[in-house]
Protein backbone atom coordinates (compact mmCIF):
# COMPACT_ATOMS: atom_id res chain seq x y z
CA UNK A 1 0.00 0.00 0.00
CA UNK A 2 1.44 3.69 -0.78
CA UNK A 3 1.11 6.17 1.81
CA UNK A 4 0.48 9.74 2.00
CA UNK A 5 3.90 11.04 2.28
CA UNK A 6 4.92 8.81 -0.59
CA UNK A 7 2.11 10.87 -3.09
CA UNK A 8 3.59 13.82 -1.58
CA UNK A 9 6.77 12.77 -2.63
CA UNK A 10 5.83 11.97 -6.21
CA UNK A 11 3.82 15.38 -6.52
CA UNK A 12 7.06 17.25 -5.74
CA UNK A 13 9.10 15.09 -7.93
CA UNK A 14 6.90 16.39 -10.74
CA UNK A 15 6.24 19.90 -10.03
CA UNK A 16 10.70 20.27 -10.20
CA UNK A 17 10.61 18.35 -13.10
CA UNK A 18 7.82 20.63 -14.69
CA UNK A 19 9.95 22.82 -16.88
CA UNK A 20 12.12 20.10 -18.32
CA UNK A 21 8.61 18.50 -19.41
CA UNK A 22 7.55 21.64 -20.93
CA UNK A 23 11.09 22.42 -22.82
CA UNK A 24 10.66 19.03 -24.37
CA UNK A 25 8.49 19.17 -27.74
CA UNK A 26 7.78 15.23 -27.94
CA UNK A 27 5.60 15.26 -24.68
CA UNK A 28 2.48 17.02 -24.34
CA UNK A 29 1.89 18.66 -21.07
CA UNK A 30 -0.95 17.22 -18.34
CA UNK A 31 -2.75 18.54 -15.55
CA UNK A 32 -2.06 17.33 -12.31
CA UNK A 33 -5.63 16.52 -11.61
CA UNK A 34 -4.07 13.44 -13.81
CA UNK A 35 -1.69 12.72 -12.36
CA UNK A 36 -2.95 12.40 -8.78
CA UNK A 37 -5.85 10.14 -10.41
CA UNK A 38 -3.33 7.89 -11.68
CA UNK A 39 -1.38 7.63 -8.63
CA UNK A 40 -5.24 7.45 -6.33
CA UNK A 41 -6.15 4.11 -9.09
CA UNK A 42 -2.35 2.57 -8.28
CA UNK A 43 -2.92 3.59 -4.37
CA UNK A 44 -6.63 1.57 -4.41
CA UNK A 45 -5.44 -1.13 -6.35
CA UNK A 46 -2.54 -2.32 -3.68
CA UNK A 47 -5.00 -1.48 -1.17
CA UNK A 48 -7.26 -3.99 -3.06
CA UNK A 49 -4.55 -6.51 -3.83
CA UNK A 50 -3.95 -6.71 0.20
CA UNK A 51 -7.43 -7.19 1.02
CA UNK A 52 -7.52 -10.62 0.04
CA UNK A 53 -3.75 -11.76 2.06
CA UNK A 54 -5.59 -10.68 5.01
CA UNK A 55 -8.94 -12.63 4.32
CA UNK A 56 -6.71 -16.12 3.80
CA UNK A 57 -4.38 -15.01 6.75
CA UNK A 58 -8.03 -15.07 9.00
CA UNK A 59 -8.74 -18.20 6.49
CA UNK A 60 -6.31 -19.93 7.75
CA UNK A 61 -5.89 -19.39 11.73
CA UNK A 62 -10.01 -20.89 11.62
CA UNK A 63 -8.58 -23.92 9.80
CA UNK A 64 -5.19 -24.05 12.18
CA UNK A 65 -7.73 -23.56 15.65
CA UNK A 66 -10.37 -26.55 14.02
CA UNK A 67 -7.44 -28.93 13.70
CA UNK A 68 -5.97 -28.13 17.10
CA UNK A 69 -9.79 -28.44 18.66
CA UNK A 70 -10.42 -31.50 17.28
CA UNK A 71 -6.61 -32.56 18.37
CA UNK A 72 -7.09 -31.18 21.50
CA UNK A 73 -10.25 -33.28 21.81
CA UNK A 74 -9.01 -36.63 20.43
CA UNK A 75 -6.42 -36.31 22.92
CA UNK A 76 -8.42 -35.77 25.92
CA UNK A 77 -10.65 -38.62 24.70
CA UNK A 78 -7.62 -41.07 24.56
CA UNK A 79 -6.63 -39.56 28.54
CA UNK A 80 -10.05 -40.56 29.49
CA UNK A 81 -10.27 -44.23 28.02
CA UNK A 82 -6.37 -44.28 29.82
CA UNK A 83 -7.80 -43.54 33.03
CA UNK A 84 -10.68 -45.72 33.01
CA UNK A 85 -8.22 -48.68 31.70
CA UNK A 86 -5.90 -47.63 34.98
CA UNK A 87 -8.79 -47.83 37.06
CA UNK A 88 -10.36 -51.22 35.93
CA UNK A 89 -6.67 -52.50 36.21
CA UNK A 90 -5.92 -51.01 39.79
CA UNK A 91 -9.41 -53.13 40.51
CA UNK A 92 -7.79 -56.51 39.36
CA UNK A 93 -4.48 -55.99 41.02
CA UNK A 94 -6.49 -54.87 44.49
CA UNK A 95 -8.46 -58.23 43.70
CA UNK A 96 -5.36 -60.22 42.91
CA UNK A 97 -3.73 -58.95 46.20
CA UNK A 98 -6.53 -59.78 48.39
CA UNK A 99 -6.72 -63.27 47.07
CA UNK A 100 -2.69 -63.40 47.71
CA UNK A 101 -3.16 -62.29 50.93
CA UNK A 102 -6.02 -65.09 51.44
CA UNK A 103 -4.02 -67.73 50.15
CA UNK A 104 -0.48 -66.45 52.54
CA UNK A 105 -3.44 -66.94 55.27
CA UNK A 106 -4.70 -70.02 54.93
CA UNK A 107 -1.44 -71.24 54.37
CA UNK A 108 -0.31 -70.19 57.50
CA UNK A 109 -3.08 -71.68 59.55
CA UNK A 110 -2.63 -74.90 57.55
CA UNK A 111 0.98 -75.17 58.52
CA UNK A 112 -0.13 -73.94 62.37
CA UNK A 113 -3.10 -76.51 62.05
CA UNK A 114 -0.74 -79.39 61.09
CA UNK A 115 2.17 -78.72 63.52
CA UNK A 116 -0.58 -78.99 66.52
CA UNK A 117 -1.81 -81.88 65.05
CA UNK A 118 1.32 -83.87 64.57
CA UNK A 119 2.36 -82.18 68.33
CA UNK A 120 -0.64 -83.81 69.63
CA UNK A 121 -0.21 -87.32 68.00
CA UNK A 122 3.55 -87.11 68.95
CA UNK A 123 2.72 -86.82 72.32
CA UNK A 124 0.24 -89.47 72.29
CA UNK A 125 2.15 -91.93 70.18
CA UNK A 126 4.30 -93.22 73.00
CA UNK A 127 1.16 -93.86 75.10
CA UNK A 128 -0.93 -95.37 72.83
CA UNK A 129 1.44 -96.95 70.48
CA UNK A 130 0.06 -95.48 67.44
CA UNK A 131 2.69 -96.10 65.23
CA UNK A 132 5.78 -99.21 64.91
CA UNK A 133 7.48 -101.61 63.41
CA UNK A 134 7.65 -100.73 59.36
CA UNK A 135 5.07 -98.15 59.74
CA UNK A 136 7.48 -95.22 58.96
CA UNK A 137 7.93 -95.04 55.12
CA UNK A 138 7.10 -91.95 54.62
CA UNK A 139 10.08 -90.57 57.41
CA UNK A 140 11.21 -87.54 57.51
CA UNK A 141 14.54 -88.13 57.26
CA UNK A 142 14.32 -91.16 54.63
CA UNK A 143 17.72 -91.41 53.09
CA UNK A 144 16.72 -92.81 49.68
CA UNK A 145 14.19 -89.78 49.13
CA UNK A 146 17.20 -87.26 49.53
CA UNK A 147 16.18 -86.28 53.37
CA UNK A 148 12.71 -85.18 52.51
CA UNK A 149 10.81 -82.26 54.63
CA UNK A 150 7.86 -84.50 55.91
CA UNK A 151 6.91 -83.33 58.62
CA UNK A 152 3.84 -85.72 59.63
CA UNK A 153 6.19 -88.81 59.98
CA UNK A 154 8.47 -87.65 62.99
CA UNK A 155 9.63 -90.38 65.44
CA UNK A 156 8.95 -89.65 69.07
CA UNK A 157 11.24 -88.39 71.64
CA UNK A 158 13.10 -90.56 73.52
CA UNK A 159 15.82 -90.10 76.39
CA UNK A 160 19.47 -89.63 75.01
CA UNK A 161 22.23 -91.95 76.62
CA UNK A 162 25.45 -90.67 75.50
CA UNK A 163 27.59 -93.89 74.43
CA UNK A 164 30.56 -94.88 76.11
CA UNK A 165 33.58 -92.67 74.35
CA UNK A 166 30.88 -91.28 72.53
CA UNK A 167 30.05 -86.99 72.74
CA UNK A 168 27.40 -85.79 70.96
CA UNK A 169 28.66 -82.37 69.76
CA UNK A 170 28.30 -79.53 72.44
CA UNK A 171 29.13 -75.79 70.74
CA UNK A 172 31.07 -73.66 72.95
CA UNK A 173 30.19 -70.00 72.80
CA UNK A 174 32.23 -68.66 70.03
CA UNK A 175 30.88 -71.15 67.51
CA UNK A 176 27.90 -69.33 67.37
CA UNK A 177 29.54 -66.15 65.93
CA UNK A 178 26.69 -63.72 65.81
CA UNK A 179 23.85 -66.00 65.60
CA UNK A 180 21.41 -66.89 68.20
CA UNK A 181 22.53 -68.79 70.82
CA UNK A 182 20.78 -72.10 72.64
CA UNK A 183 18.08 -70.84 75.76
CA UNK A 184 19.34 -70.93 79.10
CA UNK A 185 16.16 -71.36 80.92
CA UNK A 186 13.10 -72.66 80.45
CA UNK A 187 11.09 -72.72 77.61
CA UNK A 188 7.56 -70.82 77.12
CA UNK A 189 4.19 -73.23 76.72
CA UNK A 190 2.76 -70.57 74.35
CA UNK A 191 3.39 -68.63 71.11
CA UNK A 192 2.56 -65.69 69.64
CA UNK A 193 0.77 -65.01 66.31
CA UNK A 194 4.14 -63.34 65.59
CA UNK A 195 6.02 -66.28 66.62
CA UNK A 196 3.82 -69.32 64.92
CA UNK A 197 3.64 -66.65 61.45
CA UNK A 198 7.68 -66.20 61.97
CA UNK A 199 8.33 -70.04 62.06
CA UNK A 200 5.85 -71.25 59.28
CA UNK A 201 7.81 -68.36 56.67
CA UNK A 202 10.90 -70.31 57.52
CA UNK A 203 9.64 -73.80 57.30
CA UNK A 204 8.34 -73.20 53.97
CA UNK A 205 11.88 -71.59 52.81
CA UNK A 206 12.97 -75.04 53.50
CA UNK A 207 10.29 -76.87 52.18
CA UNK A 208 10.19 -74.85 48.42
CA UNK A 209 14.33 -75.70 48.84
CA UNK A 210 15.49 -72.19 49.46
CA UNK A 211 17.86 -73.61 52.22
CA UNK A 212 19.80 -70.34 51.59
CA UNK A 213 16.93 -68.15 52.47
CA UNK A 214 15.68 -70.65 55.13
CA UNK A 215 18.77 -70.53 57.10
CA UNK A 216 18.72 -66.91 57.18
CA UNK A 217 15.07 -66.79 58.24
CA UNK A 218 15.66 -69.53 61.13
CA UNK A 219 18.29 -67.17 62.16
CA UNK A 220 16.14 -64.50 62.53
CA UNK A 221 13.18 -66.61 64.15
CA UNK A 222 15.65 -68.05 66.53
CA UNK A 223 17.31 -64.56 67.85
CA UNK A 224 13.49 -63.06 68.38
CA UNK A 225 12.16 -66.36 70.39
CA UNK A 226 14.96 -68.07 71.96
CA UNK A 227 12.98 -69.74 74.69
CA UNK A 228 10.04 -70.36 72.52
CA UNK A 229 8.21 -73.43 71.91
CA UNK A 230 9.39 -73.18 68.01
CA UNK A 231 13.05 -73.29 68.88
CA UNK A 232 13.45 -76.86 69.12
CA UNK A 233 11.99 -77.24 65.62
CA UNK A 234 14.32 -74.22 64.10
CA UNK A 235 17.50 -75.44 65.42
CA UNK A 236 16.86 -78.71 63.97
CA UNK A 237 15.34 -77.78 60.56
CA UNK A 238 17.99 -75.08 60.31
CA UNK A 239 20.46 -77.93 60.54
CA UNK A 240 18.55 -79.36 57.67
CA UNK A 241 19.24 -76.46 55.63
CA UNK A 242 22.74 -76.35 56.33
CA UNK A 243 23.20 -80.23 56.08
CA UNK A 244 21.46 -79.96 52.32
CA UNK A 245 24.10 -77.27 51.84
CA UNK A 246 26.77 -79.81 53.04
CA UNK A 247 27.81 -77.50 55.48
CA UNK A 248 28.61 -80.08 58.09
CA UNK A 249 30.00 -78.11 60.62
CA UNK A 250 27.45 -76.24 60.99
CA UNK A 251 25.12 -78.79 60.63
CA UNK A 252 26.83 -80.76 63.62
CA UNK A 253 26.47 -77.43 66.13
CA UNK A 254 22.72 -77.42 65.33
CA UNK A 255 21.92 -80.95 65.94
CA UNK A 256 23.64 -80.82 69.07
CA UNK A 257 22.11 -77.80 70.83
CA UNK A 258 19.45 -80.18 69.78
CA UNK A 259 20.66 -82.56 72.06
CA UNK A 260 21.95 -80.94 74.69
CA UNK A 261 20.14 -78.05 75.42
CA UNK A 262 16.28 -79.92 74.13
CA UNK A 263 16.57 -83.53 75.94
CA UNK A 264 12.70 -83.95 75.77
CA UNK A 265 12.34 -82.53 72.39
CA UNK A 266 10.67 -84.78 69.75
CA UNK A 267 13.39 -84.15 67.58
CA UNK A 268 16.01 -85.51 69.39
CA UNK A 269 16.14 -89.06 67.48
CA UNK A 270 16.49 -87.21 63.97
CA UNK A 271 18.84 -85.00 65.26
CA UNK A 272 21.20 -87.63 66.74
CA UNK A 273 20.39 -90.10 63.51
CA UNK A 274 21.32 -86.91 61.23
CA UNK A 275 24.53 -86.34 63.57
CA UNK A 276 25.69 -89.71 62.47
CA UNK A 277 24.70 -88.98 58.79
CA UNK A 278 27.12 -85.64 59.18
CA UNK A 279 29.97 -87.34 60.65
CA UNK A 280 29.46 -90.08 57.69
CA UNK A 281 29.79 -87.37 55.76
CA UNK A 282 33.09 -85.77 56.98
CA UNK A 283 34.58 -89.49 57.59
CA UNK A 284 34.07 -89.75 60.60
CA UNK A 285 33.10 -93.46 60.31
CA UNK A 286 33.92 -95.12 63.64
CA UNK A 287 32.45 -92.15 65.16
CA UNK A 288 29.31 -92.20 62.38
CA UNK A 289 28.63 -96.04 62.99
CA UNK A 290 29.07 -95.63 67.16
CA UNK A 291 26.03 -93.08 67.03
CA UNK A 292 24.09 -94.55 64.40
CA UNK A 293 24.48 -97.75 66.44
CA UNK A 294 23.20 -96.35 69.61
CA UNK A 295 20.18 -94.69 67.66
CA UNK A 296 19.23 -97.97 66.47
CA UNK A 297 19.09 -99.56 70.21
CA UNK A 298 17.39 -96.42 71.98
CA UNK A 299 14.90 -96.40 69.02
CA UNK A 300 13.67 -100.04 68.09
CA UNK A 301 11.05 -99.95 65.30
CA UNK A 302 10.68 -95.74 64.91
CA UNK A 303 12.03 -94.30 61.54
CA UNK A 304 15.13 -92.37 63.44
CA UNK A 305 16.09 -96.20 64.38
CA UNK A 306 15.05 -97.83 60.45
CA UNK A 307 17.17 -95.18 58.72
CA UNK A 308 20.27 -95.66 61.15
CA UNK A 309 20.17 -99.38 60.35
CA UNK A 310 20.09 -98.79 56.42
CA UNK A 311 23.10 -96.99 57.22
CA UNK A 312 25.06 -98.79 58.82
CA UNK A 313 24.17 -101.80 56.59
CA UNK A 314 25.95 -99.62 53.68
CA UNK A 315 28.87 -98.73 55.70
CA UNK A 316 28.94 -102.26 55.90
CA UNK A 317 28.67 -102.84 52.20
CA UNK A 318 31.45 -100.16 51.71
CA UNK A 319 33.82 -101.86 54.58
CA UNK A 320 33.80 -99.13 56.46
């Protein structure tokens, strides 16, 4: 568009050039009504060329803000069907952990359940006579299955006579590093929801195979309830773990406290038949077949006493 000061400018230009114009014979002179009419038409016709840049500039922007709307919208339609899909699936995982929960539960008052169970029928069995002779093939600690976790098959308690020449092994104090250490006192008759939940997630570490895990967890159950009526039962299946592991040693320290510090436990017998199994291990054999021997005699027709004769009949296979 030309502006004001520009027709201005062209006015002048021609009013200075006004005499050359009229000196020259070839051009005919013009009134500057003309002139100004010319330069008006040029004026409106870039105003009018303009007019229609402005129109697609406005043309455009509409077209730009529909796109962006309906952009705008699709997105917020896809954020909604997002957050109903997060919502339906926060529903299934809530479900999913409830029925987890359920499940660690019941679980936990089956293991409770059958641990008072085979408590009670342990302490009846010697009374009653429940259980003898070949009755036992589903033992515990039945070699040829790889020393099983059954729990339902465990021989009663019996009173340990140590054999002439003959120690079962007693820990002194720096054995047990930083672990828990054997009670001093006597033991409580009752445990806690704490205790009974802290013992079954250790059993079942050992029972899945995690003997790693399982040693780690008896360690932890055993330091909290020292004088509880689990400990028996963690020393010894702690010794489990460590005997799968072949650690011997350490196998040997648990069986003993066993021994020593739980005469009346139920799992005396399998502690003293898996302290001759240990010392078999190490080579140990005089020592092995002595304490397998006197399991055998203390024991006549329970599992502890079966599975110390099928090993000494294999010593005596090997010569040993």
């Amino acid at each position: 568009m030309l502006d004001t000061s520009s027709v201005s400018d062209v006015f002048a230009s021609l009013a200075s050039r006004q005499p050359v114009l009229a000196a020259n014979s070839r051009l005919t002179a013009k009134p500057r009504w003309a002139v100004a009419a010319c330069l008006l038409l040029i004026s409106a016709t870039a105003v009018a060329q303009e007019k229609p840049t402005l129109n697609n500039l406005d043309s455009r922007i509409d077209r730009i803000e529909r796109i962006m709307d309906q952009s705008l919208l699709e997105q917020l339609q896809r954020v909604d069907n997002l957050q109903q899909e997060i919502r339906g699936l926060r529903g299934e995982i809530e479900s999913l952990n409830y029925e987890i929960e359920t499940l660690t539960k019941r679980n936990a008052d089956l293991y409770a359940d059958t641990d008072r169970r085979i408590t009670d029928l342990e302490e009846a069995r010697d009374s009653l006579d429940l259980l003898g002779g070949d009755g036992l093939a589903g033992s515990l600690l039945d070699e040829t299955a790889g020393g099983g976790l059954d729990e339902t098959a465990i021989a009663p308690a019996g009173v340990f006579v140590a054999e002439d020449g003959v120690a079962v092994p007693f820990a002194n104090d720096a054995d047990f590093g930083d672990g828990p250490r054997p009670p001093t006192g006597a033991l409580r008759d009752t445990a806690t929801q704490a205790e009974k939940a802290g013992y079954t997630r250790a059993y079942d570490l050992l029972a899945r195979g995690q003997n790693d895990s399982a040693v780690a967890s008896f360690d932890d159950f055993l330091k909290k309830y020292p004088d509880g009526p689990y400990s028996d039962n963690a020393w010894y299946w702690q010794g489990e773990a460590m005997y799968a592991q072949r650690k011997f040693e350490d196998a040997l320290r648990n069986f003993g406290v066993v021994v020593n510090s739980f005469p009346d436990s139920t799992k005396v017998p399998d502690a003293r038949l898996k302290i001759g199994f240990a010392l078999y291990e190490q080579g140990e054999y005089q020592q092995a077949r002595t304490i397998l021997t006197g399991v055998q005699e203390d024991y006549p027709g329970r599992s502890a006493a079966v599975l110390a004769r099928k090993r000494l009949q294999k010593m005596d296979r090997e010569g040993l």
